[in-house]
PDB file of N, CA and C in Angstrom:
ATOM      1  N   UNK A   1      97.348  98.057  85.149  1.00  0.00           N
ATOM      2  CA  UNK A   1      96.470  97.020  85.670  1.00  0.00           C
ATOM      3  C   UNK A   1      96.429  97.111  87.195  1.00  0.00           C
ATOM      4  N   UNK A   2      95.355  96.917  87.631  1.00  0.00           N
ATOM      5  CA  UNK A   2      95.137  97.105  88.870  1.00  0.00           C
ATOM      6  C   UNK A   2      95.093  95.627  89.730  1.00  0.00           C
ATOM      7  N   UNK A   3      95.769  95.580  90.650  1.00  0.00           N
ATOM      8  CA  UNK A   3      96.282  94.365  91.915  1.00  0.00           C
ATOM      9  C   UNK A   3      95.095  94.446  93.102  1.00  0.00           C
ATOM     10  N   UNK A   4      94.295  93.644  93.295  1.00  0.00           N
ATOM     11  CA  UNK A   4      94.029  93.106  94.736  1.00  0.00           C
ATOM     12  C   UNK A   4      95.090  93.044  95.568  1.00  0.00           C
ATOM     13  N   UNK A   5      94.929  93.493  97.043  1.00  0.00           N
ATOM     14  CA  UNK A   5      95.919  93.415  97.967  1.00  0.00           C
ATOM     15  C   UNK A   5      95.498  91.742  99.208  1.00  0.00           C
ATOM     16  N   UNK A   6      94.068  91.612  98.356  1.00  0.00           N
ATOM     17  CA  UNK A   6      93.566  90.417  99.168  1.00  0.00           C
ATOM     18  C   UNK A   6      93.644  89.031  97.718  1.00  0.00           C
ATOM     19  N   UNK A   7      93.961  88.201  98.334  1.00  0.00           N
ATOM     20  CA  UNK A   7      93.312  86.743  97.876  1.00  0.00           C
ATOM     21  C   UNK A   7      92.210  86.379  98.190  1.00  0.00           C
ATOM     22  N   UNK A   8      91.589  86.039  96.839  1.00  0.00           N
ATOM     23  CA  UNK A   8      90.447  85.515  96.797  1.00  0.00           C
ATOM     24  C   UNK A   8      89.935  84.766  98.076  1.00  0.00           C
ATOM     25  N   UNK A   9      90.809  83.728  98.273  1.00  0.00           N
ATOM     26  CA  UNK A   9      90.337  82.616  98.797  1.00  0.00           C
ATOM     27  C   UNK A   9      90.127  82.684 100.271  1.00  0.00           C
ATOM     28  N   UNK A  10      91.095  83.840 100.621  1.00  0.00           N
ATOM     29  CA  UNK A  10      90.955  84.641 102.099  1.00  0.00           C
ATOM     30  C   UNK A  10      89.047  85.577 102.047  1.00  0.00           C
ATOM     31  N   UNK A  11      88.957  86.281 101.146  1.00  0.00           N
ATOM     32  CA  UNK A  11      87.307  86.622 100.708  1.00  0.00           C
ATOM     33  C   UNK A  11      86.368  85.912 101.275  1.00  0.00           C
ATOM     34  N   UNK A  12      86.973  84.562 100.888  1.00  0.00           N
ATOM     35  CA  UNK A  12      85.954  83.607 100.740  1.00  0.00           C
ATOM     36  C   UNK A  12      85.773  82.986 101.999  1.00  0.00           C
ATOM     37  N   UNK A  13      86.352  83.678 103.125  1.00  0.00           N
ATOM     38  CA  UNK A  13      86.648  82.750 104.258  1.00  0.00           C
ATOM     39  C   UNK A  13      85.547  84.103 104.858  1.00  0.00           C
ATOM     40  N   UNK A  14      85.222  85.065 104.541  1.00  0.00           N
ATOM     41  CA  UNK A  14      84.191  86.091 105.011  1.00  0.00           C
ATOM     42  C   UNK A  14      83.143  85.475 104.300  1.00  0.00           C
ATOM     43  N   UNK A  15      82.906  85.901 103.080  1.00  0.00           N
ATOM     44  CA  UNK A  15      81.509  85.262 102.122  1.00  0.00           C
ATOM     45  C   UNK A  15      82.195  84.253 101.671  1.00  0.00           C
ATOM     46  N   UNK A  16      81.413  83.409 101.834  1.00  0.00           N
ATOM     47  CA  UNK A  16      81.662  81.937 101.541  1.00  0.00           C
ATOM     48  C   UNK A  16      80.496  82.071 100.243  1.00  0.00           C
ATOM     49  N   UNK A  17      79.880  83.011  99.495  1.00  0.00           N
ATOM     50  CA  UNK A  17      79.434  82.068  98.321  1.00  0.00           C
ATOM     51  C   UNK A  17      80.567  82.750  97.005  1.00  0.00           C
ATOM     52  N   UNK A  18      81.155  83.018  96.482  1.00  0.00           N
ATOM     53  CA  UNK A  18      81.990  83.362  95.971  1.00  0.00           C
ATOM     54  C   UNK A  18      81.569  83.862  94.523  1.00  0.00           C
ATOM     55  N   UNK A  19      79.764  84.185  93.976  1.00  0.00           N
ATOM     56  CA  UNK A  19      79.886  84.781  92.968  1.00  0.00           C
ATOM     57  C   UNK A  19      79.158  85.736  93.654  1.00  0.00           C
ATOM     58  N   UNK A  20      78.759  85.925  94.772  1.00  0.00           N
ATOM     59  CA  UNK A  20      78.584  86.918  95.858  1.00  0.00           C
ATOM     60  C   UNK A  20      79.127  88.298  96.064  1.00  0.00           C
ATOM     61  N   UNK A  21      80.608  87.736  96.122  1.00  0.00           N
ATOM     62  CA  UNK A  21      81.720  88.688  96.241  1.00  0.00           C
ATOM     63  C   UNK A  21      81.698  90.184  95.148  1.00  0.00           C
ATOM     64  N   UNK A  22      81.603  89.863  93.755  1.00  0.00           N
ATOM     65  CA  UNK A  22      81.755  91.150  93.233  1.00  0.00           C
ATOM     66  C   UNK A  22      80.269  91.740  93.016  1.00  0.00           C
ATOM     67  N   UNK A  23      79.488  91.169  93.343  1.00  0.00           N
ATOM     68  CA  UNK A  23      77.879  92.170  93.427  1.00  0.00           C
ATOM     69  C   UNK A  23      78.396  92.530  94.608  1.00  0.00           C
ATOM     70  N   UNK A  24      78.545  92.124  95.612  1.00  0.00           N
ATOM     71  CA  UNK A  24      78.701  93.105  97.222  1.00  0.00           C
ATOM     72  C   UNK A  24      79.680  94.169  96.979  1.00  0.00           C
ATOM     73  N   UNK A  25      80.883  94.022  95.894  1.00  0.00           N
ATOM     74  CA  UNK A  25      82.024  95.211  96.468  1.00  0.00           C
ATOM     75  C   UNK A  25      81.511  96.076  95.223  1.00  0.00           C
ATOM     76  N   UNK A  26      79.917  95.605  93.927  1.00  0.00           N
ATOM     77  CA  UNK A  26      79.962  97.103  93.080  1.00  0.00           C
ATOM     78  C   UNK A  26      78.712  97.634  94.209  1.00  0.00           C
ATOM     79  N   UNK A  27      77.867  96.760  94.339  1.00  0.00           N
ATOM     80  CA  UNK A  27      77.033  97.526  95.212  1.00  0.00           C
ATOM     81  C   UNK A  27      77.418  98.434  96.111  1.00  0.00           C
ATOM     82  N   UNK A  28      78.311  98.422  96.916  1.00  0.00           N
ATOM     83  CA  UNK A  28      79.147  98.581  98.166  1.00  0.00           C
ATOM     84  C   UNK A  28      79.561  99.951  97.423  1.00  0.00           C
ATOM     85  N   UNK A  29      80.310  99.991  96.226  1.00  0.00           N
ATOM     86  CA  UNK A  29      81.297 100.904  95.746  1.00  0.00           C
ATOM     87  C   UNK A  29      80.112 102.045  95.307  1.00  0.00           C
ATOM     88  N   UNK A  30      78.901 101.451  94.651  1.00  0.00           N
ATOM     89  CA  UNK A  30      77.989 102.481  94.317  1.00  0.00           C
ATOM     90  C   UNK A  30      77.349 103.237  94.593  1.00  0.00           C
ATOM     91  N   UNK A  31      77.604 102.479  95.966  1.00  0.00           N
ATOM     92  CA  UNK A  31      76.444 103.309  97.637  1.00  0.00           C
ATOM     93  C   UNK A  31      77.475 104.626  97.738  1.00  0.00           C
ATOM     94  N   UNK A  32      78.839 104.398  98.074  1.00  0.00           N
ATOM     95  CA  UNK A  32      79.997 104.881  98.688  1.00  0.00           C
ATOM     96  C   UNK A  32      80.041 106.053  97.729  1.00  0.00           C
ATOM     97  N   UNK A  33      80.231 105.920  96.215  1.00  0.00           N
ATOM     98  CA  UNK A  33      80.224 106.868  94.862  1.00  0.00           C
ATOM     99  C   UNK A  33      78.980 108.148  94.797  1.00  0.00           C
ATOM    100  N   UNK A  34      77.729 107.624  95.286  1.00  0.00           N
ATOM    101  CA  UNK A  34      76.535 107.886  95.775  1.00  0.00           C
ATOM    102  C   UNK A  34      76.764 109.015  97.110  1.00  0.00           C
ATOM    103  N   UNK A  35      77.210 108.180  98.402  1.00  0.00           N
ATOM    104  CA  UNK A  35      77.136 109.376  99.231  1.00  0.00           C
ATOM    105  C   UNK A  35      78.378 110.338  98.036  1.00  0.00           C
ATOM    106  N   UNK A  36      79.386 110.370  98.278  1.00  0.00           N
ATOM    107  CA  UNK A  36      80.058 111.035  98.030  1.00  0.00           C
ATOM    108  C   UNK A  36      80.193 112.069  96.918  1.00  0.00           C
ATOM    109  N   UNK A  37      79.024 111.733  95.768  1.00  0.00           N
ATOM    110  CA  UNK A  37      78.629 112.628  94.893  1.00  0.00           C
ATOM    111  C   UNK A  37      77.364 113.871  95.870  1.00  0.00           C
ATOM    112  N   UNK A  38      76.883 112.722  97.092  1.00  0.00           N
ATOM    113  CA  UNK A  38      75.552 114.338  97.549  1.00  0.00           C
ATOM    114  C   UNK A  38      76.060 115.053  98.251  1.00  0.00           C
ATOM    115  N   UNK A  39      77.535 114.955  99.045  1.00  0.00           N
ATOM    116  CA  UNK A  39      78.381 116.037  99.498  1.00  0.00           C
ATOM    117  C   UNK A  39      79.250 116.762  98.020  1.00  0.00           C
ATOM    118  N   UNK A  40      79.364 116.231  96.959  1.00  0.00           N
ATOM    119  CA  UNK A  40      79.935 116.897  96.075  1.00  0.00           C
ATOM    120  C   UNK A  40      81.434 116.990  96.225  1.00  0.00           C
ATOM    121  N   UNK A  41      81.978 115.531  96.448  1.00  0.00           N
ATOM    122  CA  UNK A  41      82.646 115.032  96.286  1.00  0.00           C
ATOM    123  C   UNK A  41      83.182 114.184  95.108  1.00  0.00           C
ATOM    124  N   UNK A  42      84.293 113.914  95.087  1.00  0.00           N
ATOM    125  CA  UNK A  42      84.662 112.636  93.726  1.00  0.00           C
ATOM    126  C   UNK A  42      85.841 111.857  94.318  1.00  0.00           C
ATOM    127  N   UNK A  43      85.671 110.945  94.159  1.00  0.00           N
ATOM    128  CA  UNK A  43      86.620 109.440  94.245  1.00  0.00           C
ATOM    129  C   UNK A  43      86.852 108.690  92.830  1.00  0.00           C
ATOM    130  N   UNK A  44      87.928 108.246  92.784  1.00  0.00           N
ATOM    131  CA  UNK A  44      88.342 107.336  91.258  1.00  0.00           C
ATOM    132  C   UNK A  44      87.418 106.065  91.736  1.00  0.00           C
ATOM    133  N   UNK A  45      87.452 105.385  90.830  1.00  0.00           N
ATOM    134  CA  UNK A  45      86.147 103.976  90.520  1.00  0.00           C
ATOM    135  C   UNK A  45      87.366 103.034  91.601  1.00  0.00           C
ATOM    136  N   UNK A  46      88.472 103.081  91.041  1.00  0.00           N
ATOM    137  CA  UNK A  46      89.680 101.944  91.812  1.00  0.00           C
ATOM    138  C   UNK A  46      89.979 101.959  92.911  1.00  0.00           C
ATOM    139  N   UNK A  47      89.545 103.443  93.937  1.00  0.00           N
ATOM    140  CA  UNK A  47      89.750 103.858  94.982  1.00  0.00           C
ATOM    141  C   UNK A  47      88.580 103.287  95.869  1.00  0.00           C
ATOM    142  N   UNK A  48      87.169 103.327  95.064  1.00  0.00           N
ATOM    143  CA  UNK A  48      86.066 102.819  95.886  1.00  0.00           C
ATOM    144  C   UNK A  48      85.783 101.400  95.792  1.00  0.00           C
ATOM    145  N   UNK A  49      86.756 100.788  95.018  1.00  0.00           N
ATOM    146  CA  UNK A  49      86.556  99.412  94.583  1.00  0.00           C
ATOM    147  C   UNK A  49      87.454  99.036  95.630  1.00  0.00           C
ATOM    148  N   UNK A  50      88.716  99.260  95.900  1.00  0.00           N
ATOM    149  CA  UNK A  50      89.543  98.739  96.746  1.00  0.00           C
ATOM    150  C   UNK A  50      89.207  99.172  98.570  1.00  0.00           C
ATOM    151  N   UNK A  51      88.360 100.221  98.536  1.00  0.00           N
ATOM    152  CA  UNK A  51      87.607 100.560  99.965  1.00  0.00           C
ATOM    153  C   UNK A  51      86.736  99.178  99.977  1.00  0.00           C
ATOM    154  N   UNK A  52      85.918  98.679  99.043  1.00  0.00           N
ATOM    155  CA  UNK A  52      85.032  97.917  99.175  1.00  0.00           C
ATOM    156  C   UNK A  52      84.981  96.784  99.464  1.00  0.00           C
ATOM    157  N   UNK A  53      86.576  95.824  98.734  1.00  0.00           N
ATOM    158  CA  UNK A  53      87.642  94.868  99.256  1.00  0.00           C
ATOM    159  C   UNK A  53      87.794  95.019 100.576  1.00  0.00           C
ATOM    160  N   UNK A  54      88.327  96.007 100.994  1.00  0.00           N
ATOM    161  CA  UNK A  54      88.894  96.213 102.696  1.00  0.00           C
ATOM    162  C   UNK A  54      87.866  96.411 103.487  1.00  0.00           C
ATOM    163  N   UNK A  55      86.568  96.663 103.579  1.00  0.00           N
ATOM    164  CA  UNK A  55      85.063  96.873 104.277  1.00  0.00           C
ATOM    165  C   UNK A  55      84.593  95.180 104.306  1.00  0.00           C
ATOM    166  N   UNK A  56      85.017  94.168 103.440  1.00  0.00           N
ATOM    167  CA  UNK A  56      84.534  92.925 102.973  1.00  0.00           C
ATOM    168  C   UNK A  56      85.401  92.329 104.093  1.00  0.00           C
ATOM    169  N   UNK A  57      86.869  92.688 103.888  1.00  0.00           N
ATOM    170  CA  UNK A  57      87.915  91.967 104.620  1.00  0.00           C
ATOM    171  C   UNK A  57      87.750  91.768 106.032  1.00  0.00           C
ATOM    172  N   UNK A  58      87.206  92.815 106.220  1.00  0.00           N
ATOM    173  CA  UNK A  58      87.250  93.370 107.686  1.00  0.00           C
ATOM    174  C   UNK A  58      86.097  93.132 108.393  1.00  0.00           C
ATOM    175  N   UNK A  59      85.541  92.352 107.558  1.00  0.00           N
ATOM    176  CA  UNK A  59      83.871  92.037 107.499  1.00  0.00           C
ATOM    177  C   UNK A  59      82.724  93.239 108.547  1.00  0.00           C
ATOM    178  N   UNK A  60      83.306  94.549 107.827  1.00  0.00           N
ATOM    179  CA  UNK A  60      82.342  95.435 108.246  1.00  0.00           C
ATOM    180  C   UNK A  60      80.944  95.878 107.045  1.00  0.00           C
ATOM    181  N   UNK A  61      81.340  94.871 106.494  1.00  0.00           N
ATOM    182  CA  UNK A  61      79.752  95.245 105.380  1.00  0.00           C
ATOM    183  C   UNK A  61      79.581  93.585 105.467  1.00  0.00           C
ATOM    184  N   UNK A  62      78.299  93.211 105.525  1.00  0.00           N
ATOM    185  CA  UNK A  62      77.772  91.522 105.289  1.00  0.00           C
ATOM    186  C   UNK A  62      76.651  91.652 104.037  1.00  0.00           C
ATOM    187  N   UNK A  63      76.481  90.425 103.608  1.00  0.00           N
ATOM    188  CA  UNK A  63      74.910  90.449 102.942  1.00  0.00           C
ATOM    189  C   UNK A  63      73.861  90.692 103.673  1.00  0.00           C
ATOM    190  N   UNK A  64      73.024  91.142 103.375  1.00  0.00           N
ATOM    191  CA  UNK A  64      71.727  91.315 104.134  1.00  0.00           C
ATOM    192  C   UNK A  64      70.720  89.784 104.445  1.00  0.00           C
ATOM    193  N   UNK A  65      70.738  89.404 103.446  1.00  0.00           N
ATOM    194  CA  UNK A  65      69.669  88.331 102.957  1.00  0.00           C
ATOM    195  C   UNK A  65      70.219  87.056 102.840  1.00  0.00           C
ATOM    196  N   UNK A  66      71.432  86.372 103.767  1.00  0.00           N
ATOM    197  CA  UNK A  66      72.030  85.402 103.019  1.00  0.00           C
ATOM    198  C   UNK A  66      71.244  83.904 103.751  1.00  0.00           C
ATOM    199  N   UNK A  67      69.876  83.946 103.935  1.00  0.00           N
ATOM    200  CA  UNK A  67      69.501  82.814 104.163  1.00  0.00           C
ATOM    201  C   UNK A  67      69.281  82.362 102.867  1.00  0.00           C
ATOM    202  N   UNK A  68      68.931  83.539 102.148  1.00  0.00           N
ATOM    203  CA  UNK A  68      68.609  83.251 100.584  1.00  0.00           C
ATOM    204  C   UNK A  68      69.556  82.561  99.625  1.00  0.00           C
ATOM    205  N   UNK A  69      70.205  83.243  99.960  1.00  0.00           N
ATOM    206  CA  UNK A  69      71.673  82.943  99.095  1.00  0.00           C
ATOM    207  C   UNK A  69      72.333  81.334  99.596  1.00  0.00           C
ATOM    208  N   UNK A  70      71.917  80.749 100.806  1.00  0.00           N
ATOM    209  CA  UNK A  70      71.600  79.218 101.065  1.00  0.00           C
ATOM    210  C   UNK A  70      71.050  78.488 100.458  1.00  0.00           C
ATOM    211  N   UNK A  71      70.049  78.861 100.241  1.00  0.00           N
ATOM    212  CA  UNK A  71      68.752  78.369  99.513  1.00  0.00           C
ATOM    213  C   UNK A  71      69.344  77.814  97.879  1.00  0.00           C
ATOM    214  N   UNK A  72      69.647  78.987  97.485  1.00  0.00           N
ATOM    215  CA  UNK A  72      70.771  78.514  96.017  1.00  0.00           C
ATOM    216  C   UNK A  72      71.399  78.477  95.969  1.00  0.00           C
ATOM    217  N   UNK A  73      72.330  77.555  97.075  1.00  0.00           N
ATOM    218  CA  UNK A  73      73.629  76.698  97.267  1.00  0.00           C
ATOM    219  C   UNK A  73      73.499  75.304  96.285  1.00  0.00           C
ATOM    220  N   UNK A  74      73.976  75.026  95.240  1.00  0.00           N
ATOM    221  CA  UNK A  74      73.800  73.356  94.640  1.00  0.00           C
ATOM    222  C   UNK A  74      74.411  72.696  95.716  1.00  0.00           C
ATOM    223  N   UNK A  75      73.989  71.117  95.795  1.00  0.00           N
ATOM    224  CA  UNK A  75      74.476  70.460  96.440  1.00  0.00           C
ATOM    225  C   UNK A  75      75.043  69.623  95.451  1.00  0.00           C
ATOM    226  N   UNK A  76      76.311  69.940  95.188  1.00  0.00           N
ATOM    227  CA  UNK A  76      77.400  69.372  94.167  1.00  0.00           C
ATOM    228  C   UNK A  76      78.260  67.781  94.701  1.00  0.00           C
ATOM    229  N   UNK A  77      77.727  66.725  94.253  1.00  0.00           N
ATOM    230  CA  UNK A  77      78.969  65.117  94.989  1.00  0.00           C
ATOM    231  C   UNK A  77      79.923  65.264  94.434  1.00  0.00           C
TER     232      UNK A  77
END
């Protein structure tokens, strides 16, 4: 079984919408799987998943579009 080296809730202090989080790190991982197959390369799935965590952490990848992702914020009392 594979361990996060981050807490969630630390994530969430970068992206604050929190079902956000795992579309950004497969997207992220698929781009990364992508270059690295057109040099003809290979990476394990767990290796680009946990690059994708640490690119999030480090908040060197953002959403593109997150006025949107405002927009379908509920306003929960």
């Amino acid at each position: 079984m594979y361990r996060l080296r981050f807490n969630y809730d630390q994530l969430l202090k970068t992206v604050p919408y929190k079902f956000s989080i795992p579309v950004l790190v497969g997207k992220r991982a698929e781009r990364v799987k992508e270059e690295l197959s057109l040099r003809g390369e290979h990476a394990e799935i767990a290796d680009l998943v946990a690059s994708a965590f640490q690119e999030i952490y480090d908040q060197k990848i953002k959403i593109k579009n997150e006025d949107i992702l405002k927009l379908l914020k509920p306003s929960v009392k």
